[in-house]
PDB file of N, CA and C in Angstrom:
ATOM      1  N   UNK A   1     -58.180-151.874 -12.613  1.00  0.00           N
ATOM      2  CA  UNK A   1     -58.685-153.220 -12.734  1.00  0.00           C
ATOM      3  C   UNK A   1     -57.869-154.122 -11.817  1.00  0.00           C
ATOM      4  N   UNK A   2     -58.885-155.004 -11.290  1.00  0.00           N
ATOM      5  CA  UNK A   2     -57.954-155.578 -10.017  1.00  0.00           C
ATOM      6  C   UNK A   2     -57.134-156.646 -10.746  1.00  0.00           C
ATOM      7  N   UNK A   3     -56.001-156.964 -10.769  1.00  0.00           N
ATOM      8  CA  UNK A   3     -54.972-158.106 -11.673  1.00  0.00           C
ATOM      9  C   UNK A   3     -53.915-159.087 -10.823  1.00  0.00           C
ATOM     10  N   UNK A   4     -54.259-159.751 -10.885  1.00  0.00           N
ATOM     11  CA  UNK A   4     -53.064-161.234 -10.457  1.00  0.00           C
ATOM     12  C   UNK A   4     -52.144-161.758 -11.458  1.00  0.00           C
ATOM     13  N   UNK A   5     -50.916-162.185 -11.406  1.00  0.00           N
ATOM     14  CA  UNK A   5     -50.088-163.257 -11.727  1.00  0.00           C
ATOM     15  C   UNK A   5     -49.686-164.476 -11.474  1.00  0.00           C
ATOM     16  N   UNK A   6     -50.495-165.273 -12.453  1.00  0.00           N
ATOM     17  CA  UNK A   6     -50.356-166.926 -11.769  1.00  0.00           C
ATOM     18  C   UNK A   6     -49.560-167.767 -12.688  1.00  0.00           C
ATOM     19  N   UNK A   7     -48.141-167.822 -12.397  1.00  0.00           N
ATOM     20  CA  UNK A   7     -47.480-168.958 -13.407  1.00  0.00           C
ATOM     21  C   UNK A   7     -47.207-167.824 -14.799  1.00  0.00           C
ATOM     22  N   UNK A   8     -46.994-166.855 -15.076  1.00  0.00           N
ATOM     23  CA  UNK A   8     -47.112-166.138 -16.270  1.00  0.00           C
ATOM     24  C   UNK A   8     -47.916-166.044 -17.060  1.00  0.00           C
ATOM     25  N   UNK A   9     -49.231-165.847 -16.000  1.00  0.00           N
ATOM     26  CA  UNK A   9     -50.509-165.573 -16.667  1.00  0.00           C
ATOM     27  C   UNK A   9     -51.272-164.491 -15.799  1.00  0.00           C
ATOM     28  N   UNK A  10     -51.707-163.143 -16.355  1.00  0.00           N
ATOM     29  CA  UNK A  10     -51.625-162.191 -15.487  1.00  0.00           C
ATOM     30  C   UNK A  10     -53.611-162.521 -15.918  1.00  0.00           C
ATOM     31  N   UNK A  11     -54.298-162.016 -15.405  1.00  0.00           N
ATOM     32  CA  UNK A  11     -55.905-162.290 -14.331  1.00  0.00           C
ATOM     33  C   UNK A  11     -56.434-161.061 -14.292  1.00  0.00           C
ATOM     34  N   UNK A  12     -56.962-160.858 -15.228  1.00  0.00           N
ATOM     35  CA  UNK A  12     -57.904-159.400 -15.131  1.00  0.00           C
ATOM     36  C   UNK A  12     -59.488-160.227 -14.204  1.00  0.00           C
ATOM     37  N   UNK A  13     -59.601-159.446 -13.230  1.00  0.00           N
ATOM     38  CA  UNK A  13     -60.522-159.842 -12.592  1.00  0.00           C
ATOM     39  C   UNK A  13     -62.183-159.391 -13.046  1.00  0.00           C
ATOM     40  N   UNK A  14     -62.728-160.221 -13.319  1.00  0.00           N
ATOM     41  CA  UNK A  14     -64.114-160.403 -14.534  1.00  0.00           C
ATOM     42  C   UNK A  14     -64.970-159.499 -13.933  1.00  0.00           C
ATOM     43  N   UNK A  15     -65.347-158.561 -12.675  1.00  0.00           N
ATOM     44  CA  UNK A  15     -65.994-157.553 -12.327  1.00  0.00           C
ATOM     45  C   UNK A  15     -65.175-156.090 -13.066  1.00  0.00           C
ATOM     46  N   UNK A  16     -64.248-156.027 -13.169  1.00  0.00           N
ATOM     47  CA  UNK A  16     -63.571-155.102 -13.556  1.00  0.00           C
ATOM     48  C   UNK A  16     -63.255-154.780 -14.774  1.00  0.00           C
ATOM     49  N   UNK A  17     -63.198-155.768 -15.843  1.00  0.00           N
ATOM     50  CA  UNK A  17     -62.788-156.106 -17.567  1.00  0.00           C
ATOM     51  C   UNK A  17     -64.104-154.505 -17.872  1.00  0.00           C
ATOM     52  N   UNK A  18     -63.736-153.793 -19.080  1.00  0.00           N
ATOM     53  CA  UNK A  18     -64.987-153.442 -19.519  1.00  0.00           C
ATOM     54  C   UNK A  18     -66.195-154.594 -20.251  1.00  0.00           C
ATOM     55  N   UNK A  19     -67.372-153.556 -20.066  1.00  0.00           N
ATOM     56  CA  UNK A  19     -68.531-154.753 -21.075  1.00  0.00           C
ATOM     57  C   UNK A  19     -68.633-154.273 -22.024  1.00  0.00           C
ATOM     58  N   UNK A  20     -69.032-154.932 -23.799  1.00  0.00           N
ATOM     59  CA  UNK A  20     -69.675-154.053 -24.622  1.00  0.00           C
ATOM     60  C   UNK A  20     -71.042-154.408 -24.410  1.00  0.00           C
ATOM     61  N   UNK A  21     -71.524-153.285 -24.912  1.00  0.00           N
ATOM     62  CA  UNK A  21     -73.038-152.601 -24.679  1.00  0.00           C
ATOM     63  C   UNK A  21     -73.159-152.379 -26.319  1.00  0.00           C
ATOM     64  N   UNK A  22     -74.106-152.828 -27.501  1.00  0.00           N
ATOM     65  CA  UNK A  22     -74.436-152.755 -28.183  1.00  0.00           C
ATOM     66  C   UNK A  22     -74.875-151.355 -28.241  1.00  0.00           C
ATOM     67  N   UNK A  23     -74.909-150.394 -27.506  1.00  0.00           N
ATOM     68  CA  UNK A  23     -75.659-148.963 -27.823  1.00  0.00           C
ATOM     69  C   UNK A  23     -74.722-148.023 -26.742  1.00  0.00           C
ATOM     70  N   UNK A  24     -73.689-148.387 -26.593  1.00  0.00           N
ATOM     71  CA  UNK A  24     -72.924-148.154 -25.387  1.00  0.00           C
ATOM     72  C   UNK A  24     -71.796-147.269 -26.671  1.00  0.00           C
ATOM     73  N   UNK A  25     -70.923-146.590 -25.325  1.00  0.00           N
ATOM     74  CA  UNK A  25     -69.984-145.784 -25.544  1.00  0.00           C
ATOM     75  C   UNK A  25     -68.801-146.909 -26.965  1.00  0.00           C
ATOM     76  N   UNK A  26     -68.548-145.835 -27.710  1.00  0.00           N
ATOM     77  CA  UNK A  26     -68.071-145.981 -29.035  1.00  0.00           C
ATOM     78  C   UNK A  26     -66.511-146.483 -28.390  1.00  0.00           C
ATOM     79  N   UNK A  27     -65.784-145.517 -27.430  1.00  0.00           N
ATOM     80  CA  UNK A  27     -64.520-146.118 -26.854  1.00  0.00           C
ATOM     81  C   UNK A  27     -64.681-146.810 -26.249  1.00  0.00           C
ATOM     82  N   UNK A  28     -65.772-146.889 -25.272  1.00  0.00           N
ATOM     83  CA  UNK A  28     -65.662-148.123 -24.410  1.00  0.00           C
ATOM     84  C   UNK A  28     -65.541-149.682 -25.190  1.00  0.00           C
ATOM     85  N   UNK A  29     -66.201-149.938 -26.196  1.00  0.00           N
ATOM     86  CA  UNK A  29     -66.918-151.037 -26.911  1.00  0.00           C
ATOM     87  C   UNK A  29     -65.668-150.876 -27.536  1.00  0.00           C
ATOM     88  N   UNK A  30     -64.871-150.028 -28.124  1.00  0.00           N
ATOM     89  CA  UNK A  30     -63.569-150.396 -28.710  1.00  0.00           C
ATOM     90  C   UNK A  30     -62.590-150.966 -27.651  1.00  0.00           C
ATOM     91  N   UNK A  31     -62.786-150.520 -26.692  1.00  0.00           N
ATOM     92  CA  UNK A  31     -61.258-151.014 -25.343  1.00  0.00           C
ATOM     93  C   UNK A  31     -62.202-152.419 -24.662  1.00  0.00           C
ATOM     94  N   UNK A  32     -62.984-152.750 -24.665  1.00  0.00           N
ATOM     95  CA  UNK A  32     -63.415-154.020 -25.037  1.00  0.00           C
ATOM     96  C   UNK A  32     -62.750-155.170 -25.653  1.00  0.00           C
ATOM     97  N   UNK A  33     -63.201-154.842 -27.200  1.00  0.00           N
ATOM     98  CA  UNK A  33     -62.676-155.671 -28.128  1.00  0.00           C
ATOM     99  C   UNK A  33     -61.114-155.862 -28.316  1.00  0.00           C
ATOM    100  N   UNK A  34     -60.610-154.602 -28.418  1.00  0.00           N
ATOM    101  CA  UNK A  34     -58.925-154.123 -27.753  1.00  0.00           C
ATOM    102  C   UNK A  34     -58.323-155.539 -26.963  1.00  0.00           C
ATOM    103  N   UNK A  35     -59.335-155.007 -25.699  1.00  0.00           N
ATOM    104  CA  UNK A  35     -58.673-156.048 -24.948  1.00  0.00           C
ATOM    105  C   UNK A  35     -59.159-157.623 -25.169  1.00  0.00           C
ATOM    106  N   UNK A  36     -60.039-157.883 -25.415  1.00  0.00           N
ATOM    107  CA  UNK A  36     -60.294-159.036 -25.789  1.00  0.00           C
ATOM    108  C   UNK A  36     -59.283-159.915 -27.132  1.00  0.00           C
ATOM    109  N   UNK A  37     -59.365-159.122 -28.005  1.00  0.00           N
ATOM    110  CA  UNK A  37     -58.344-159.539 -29.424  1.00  0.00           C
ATOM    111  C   UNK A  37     -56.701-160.215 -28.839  1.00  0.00           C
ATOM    112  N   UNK A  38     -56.540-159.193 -27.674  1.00  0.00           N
ATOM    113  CA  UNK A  38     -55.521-159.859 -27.016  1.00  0.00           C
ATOM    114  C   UNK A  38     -55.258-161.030 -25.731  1.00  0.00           C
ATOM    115  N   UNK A  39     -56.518-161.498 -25.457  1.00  0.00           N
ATOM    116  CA  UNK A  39     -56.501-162.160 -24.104  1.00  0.00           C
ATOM    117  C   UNK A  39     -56.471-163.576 -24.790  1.00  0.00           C
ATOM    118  N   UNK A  40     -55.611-164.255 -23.855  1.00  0.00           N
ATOM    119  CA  UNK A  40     -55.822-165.724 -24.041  1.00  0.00           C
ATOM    120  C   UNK A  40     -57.372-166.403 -23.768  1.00  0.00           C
ATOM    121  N   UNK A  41     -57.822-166.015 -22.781  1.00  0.00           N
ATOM    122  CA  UNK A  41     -59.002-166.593 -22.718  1.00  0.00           C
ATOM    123  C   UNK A  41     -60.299-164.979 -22.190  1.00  0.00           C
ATOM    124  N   UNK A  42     -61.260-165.183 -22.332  1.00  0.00           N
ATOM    125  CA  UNK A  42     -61.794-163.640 -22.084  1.00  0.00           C
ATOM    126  C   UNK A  42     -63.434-164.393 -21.681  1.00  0.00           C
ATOM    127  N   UNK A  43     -63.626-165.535 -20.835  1.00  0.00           N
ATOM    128  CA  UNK A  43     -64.873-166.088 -20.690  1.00  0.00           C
ATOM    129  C   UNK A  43     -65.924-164.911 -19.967  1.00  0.00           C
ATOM    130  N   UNK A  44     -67.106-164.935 -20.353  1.00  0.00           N
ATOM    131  CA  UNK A  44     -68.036-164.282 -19.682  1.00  0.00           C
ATOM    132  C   UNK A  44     -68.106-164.249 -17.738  1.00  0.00           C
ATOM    133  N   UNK A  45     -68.142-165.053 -17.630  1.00  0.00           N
ATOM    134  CA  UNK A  45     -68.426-165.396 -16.024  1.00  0.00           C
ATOM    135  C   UNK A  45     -66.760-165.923 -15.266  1.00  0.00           C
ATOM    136  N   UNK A  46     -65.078-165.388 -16.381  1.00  0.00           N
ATOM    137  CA  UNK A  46     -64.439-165.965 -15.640  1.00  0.00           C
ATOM    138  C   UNK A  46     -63.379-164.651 -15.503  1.00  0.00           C
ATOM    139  N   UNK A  47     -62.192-164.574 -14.515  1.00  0.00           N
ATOM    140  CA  UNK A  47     -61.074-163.241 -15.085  1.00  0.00           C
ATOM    141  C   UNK A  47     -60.902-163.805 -16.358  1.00  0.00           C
ATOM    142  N   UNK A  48     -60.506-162.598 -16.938  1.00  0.00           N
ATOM    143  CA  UNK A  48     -59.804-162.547 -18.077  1.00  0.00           C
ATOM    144  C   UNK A  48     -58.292-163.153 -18.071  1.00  0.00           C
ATOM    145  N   UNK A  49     -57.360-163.574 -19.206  1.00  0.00           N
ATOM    146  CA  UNK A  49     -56.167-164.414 -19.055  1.00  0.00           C
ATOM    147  C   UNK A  49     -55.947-163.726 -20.252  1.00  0.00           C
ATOM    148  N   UNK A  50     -54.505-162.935 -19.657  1.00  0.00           N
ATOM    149  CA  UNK A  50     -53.605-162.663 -20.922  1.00  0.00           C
ATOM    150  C   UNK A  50     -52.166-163.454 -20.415  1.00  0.00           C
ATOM    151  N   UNK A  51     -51.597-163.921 -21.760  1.00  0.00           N
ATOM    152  CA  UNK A  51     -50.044-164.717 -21.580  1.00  0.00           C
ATOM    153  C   UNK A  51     -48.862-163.257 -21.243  1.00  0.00           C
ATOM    154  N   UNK A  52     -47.686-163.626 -21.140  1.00  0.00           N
ATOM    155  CA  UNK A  52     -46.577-162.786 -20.972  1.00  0.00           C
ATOM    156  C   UNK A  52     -46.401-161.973 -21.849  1.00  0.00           C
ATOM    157  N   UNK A  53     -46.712-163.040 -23.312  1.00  0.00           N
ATOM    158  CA  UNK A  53     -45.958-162.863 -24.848  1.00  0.00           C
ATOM    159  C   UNK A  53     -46.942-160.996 -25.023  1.00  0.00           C
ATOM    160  N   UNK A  54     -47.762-161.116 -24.635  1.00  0.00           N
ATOM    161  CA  UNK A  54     -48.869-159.546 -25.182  1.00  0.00           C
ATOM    162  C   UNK A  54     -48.532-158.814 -23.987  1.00  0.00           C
ATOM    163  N   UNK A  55     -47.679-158.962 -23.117  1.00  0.00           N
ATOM    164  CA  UNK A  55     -48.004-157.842 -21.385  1.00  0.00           C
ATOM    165  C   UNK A  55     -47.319-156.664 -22.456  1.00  0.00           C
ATOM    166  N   UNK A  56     -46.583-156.765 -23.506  1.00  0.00           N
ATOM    167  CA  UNK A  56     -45.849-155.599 -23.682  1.00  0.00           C
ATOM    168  C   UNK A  56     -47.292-154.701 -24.388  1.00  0.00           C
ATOM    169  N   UNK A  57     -47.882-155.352 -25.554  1.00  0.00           N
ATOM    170  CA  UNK A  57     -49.105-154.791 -26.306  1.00  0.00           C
ATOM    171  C   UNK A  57     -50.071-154.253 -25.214  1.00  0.00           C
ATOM    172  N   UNK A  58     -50.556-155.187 -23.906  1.00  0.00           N
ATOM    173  CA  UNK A  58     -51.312-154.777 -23.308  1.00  0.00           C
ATOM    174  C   UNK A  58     -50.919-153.528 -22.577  1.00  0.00           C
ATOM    175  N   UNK A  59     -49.692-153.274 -22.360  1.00  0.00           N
ATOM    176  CA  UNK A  59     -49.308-152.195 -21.495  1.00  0.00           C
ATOM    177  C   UNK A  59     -49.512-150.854 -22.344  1.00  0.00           C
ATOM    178  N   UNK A  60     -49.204-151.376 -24.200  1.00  0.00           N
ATOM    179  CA  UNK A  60     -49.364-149.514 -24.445  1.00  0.00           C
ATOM    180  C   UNK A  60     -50.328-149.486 -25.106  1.00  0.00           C
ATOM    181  N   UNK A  61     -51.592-150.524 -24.961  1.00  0.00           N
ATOM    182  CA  UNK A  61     -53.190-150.308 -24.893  1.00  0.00           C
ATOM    183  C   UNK A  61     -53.894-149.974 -23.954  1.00  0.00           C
ATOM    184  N   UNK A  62     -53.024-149.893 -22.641  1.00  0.00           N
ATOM    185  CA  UNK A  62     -53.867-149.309 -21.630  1.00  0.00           C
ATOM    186  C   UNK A  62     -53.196-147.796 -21.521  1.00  0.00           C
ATOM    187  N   UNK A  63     -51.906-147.651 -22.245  1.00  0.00           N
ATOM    188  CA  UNK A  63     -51.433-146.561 -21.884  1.00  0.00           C
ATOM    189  C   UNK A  63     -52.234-145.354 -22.830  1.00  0.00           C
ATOM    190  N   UNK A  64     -52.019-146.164 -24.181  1.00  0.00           N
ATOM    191  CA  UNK A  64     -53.104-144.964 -24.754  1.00  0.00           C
ATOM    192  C   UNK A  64     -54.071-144.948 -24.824  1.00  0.00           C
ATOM    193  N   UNK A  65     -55.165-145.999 -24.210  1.00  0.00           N
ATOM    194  CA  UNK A  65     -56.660-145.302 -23.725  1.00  0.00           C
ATOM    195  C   UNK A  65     -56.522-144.702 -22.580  1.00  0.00           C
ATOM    196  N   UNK A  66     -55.500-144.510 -21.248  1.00  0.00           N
ATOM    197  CA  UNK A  66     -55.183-143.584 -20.292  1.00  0.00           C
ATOM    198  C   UNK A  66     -54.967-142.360 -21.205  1.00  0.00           C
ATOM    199  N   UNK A  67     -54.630-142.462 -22.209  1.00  0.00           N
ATOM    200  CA  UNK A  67     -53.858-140.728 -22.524  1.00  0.00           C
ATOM    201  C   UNK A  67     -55.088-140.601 -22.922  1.00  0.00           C
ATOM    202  N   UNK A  68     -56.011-141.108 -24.127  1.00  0.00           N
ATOM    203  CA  UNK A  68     -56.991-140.696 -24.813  1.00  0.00           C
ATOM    204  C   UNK A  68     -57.998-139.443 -23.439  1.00  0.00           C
ATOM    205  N   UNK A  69     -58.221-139.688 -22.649  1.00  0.00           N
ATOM    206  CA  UNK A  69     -58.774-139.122 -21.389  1.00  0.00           C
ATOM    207  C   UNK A  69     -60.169-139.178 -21.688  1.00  0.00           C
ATOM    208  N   UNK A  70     -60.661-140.463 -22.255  1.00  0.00           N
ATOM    209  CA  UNK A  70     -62.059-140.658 -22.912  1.00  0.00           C
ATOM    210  C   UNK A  70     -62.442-142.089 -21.066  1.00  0.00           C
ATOM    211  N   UNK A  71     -61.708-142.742 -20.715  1.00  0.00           N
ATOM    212  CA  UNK A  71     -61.763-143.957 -19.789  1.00  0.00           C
ATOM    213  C   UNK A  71     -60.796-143.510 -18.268  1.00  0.00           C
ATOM    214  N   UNK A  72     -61.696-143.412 -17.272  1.00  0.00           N
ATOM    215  CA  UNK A  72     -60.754-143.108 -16.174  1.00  0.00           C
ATOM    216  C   UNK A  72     -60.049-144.035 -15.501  1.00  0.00           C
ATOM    217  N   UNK A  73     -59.387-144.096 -14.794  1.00  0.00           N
ATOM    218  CA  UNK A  73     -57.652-144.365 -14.725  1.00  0.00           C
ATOM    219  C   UNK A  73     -57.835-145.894 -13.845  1.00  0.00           C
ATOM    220  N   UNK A  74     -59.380-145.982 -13.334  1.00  0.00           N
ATOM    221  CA  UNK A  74     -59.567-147.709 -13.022  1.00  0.00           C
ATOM    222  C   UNK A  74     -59.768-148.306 -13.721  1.00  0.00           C
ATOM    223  N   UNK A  75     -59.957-147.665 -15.133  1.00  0.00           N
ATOM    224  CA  UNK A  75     -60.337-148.726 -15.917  1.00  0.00           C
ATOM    225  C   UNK A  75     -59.293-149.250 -16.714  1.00  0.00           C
ATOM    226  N   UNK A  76     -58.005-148.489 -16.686  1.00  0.00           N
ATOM    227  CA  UNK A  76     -57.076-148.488 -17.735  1.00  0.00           C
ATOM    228  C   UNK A  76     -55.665-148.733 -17.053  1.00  0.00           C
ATOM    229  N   UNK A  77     -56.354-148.991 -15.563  1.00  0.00           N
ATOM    230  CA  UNK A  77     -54.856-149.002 -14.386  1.00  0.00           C
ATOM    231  C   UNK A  77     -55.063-150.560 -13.744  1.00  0.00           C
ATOM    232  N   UNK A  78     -53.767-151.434 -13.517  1.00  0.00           N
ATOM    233  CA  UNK A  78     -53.622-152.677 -13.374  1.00  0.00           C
ATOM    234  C   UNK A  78     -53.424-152.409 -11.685  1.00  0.00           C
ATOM    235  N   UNK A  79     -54.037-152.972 -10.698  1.00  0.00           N
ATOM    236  CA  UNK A  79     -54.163-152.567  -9.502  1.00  0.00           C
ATOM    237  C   UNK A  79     -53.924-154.531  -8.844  1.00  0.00           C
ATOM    238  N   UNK A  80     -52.981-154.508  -8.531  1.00  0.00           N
ATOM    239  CA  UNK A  80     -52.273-155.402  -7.488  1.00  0.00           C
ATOM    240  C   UNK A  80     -52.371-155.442  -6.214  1.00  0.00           C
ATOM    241  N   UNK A  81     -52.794-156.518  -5.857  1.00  0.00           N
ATOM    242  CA  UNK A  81     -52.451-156.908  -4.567  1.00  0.00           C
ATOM    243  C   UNK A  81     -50.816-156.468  -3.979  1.00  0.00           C
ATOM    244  N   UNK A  82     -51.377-155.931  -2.327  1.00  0.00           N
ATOM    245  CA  UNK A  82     -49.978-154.928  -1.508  1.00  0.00           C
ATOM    246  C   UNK A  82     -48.540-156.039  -1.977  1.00  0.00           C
ATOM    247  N   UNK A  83     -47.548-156.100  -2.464  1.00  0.00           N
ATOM    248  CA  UNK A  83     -46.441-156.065  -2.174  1.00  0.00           C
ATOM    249  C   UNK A  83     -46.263-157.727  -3.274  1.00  0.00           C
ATOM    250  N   UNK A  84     -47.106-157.448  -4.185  1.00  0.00           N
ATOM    251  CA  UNK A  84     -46.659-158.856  -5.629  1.00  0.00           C
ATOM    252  C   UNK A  84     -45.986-158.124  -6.314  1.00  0.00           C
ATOM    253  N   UNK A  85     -44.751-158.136  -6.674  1.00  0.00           N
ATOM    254  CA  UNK A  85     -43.966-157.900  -7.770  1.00  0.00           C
ATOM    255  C   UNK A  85     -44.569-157.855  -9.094  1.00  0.00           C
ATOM    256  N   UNK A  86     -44.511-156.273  -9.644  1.00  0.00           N
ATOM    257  CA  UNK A  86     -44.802-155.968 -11.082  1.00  0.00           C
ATOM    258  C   UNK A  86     -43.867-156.263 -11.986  1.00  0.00           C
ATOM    259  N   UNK A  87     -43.949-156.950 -12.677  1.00  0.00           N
ATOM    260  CA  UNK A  87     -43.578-157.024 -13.973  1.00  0.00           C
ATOM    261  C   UNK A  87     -43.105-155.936 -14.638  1.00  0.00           C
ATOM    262  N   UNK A  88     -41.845-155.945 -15.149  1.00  0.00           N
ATOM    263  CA  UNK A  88     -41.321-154.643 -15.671  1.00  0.00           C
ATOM    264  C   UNK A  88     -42.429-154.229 -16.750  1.00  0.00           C
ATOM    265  N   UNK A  89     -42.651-155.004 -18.198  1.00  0.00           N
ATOM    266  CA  UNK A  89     -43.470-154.700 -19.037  1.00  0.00           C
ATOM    267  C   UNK A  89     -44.806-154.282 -18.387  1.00  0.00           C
ATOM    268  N   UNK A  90     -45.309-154.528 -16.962  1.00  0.00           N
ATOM    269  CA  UNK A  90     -46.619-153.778 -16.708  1.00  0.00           C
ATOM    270  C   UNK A  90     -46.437-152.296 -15.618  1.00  0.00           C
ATOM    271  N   UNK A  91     -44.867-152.537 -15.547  1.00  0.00           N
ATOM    272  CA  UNK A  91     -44.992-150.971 -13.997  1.00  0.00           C
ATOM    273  C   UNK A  91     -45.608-149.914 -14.571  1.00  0.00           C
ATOM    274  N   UNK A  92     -45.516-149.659 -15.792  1.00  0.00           N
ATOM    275  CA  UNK A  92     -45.739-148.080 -16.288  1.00  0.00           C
ATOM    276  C   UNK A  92     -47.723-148.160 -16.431  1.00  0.00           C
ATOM    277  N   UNK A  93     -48.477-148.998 -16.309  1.00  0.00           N
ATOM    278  CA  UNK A  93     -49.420-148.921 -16.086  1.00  0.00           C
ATOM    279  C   UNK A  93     -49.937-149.729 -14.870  1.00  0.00           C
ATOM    280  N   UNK A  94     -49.872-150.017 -13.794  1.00  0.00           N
ATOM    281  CA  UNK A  94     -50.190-150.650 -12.890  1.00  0.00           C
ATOM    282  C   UNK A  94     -49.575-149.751 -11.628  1.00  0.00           C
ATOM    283  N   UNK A  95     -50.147-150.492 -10.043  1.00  0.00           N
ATOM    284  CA  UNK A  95     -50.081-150.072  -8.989  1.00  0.00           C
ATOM    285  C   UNK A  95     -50.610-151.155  -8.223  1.00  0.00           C
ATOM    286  N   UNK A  96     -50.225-151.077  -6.349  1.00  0.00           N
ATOM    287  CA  UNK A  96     -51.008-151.711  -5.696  1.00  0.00           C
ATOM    288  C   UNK A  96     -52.123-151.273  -5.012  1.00  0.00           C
ATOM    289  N   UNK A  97     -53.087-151.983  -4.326  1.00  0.00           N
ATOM    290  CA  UNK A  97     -53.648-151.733  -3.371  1.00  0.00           C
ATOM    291  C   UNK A  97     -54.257-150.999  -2.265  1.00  0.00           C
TER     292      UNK A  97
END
């Protein structure tokens, strides 16, 4: 998922967030809500906004839907722009560019 840091607010980019699908995959529609329960803001048409205070929760919610091996690794991997400094609480799930 493509992700920014602005001011200590990390930017899940709104093409990339999963969707729920009312008739859709049972994990997917859970890592959805997952992530939503935790985002500061989660608008339809905007990135997603999680604060600092959850990067630790968000990191071992993406780590164990990576292990689950039910969601492949773009969906569950924080993908940065070349050469922005990761956040310790996000290195173990993220990468750049």
């Amino acid at each position: 998922m493509r992700a920014r840091i602005e001011e200590e607010v990390l930017f899940l980019h709104k093409e990339d967030v999963p969707l729920y699908k009312k008739s859709g995959s049972l994990v997917r529609n859970n890592y959805f809500w997952a992530l939503r329960a935790i985002a500061v803001r989660s608008p339809f048409d905007r990135d997603w906004e999680f604060d600092a205070d959850v990067w630790i929760a968000l990191q071992r919610m993406l780590l164990s839907f990576t292990e689950s091996g039910y969601l492949g690794l773009r969906e569950t991997q924080l993908e940065f722009p070349q050469h922005t400094p990761i956040p310790d609480a996000l290195c173990s799930v993220s990468t750049w560019d």
